[in-house]
Protein backbone atom coordinates (compact mmCIF):
# COMPACT_ATOMS: atom_id res chain seq x y z
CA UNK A 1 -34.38 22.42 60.23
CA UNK A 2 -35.55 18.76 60.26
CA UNK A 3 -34.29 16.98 57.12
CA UNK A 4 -35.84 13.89 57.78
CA UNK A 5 -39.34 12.38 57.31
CA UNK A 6 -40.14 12.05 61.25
CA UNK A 7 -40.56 15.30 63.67
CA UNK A 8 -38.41 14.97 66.42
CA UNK A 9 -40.13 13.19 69.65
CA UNK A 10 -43.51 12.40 67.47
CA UNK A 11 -43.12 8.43 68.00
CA UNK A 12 -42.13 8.12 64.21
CA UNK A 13 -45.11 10.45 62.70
CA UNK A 14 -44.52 10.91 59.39
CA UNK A 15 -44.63 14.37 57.80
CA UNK A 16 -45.22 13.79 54.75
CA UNK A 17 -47.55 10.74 52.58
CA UNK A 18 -46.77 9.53 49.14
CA UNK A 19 -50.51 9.75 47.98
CA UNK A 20 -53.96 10.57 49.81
CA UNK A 21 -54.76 6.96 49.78
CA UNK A 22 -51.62 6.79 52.08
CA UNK A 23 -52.52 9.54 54.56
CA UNK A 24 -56.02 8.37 55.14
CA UNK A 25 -54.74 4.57 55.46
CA UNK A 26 -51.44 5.75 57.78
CA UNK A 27 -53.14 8.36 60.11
CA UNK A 28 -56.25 5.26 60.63
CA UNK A 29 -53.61 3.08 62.03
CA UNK A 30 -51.66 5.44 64.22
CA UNK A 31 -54.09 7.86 65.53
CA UNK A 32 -57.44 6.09 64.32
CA UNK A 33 -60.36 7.91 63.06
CA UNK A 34 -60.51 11.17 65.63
CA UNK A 35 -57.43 11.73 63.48
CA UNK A 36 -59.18 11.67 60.14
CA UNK A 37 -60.76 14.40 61.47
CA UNK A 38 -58.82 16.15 63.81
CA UNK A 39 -59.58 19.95 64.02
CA UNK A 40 -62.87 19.92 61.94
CA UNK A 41 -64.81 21.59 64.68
CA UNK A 42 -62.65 24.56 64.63
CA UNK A 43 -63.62 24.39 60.64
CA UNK A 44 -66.74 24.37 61.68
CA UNK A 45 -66.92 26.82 64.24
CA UNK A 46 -64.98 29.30 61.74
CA UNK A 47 -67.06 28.45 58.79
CA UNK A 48 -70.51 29.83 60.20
CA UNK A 49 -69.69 32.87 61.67
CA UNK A 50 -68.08 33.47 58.05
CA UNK A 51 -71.48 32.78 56.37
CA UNK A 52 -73.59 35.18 58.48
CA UNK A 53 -71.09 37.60 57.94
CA UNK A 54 -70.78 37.58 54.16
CA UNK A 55 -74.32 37.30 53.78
CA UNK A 56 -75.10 40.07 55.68
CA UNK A 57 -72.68 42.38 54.43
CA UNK A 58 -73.71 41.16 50.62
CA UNK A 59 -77.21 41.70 51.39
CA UNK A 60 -76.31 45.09 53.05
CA UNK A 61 -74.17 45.88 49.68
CA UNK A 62 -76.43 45.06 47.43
CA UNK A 63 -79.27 46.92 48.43
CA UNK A 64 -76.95 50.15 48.85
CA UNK A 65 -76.06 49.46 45.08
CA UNK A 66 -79.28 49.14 43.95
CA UNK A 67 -80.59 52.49 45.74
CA UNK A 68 -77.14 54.58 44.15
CA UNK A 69 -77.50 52.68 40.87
CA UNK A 70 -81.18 53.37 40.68
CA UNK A 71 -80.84 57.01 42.28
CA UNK A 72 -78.13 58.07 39.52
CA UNK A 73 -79.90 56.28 36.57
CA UNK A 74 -83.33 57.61 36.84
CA UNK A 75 -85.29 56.68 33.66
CA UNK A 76 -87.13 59.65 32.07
CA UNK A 77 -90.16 57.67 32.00
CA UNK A 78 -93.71 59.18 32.00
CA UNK A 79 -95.11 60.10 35.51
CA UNK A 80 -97.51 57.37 36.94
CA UNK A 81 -96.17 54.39 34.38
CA UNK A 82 -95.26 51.06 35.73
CA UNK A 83 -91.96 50.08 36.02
CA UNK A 84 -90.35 47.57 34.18
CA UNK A 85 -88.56 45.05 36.53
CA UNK A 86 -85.10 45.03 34.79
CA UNK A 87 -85.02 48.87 36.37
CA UNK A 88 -84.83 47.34 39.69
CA UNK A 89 -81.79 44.53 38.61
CA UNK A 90 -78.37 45.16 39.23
CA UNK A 91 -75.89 45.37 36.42
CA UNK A 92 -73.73 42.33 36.68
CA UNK A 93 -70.58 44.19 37.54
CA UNK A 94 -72.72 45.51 40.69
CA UNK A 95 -73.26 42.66 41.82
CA UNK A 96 -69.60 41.17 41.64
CA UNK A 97 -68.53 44.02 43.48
CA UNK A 98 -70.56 43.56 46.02
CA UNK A 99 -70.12 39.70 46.54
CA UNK A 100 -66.52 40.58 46.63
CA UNK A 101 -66.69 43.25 48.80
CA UNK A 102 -68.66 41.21 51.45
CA UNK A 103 -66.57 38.36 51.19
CA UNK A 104 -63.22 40.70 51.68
CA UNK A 105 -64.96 41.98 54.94
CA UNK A 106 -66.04 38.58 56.51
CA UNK A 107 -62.66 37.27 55.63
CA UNK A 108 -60.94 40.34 57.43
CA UNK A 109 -63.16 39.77 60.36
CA UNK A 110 -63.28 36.19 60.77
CA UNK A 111 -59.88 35.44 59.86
CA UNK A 112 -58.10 34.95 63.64
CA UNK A 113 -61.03 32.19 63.75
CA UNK A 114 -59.25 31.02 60.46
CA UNK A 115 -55.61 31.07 62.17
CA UNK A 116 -56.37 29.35 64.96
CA UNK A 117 -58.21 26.47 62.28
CA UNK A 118 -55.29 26.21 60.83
CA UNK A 119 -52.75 25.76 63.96
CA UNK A 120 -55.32 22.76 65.62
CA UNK A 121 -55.50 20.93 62.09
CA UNK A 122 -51.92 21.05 61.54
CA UNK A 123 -50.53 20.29 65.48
């Protein structure tokens, strides 16, 4: 366990800042501005595969919703009428659910891609 501000054999890194103003100015000097933005293409490269993912599976969700909803809520309207768009909306609640449930499954899927984000901004 370190106890001090410095990480043994870092050439006097510091660990920790006393504001964000202090970080951004500190990390400039010693590592210049590649270290502002040191492992943002592994953000990047996580974040879109995440997107297509949830997007897909909310698409995929909601649609399935809409056909069960609609399937187990049949109107007794008269044969032949038009129907009235609100009958094709999704109750609110469905539509949580499925936003949820799509980003639960892209986060399950993509989230090695979110480890090793994590270990390159942090090394």
């Amino acid at each position: 366990v370190q106890s001090s501000n410095t990480a043994a054999g870092s050439n006097n890194m510091r660990l920790s800042y006393t504001s964000s103003w202090d970080a951004l100015v500190t990390i400039s000097k010693q590592e210049g501005l590649s270290g502002i933005y040191k492992g943002y293409g592994a953000t990047l490269a996580s974040f879109g595969p995440f997107s297509a993912l949830y997007f897909v599976f909310y698409e995929d969700l909601k649609s399935r919703s809409r056909e069960y909803y609609q399937f187990n809520n049949k109107s007794t309207s008269i044969v032949g009428s038009k129907k009235n768009k609100a009958e094709d909306d999704l109750p609110m609640p469905w539509i949580i659910g499925s936003s949820a449930t799509a980003g639960a499954l892209a986060s399950f899927l993509t989230s090695p891609l979110d480890m090793a984000k994590l270990r390159l901004q942090v090394q």
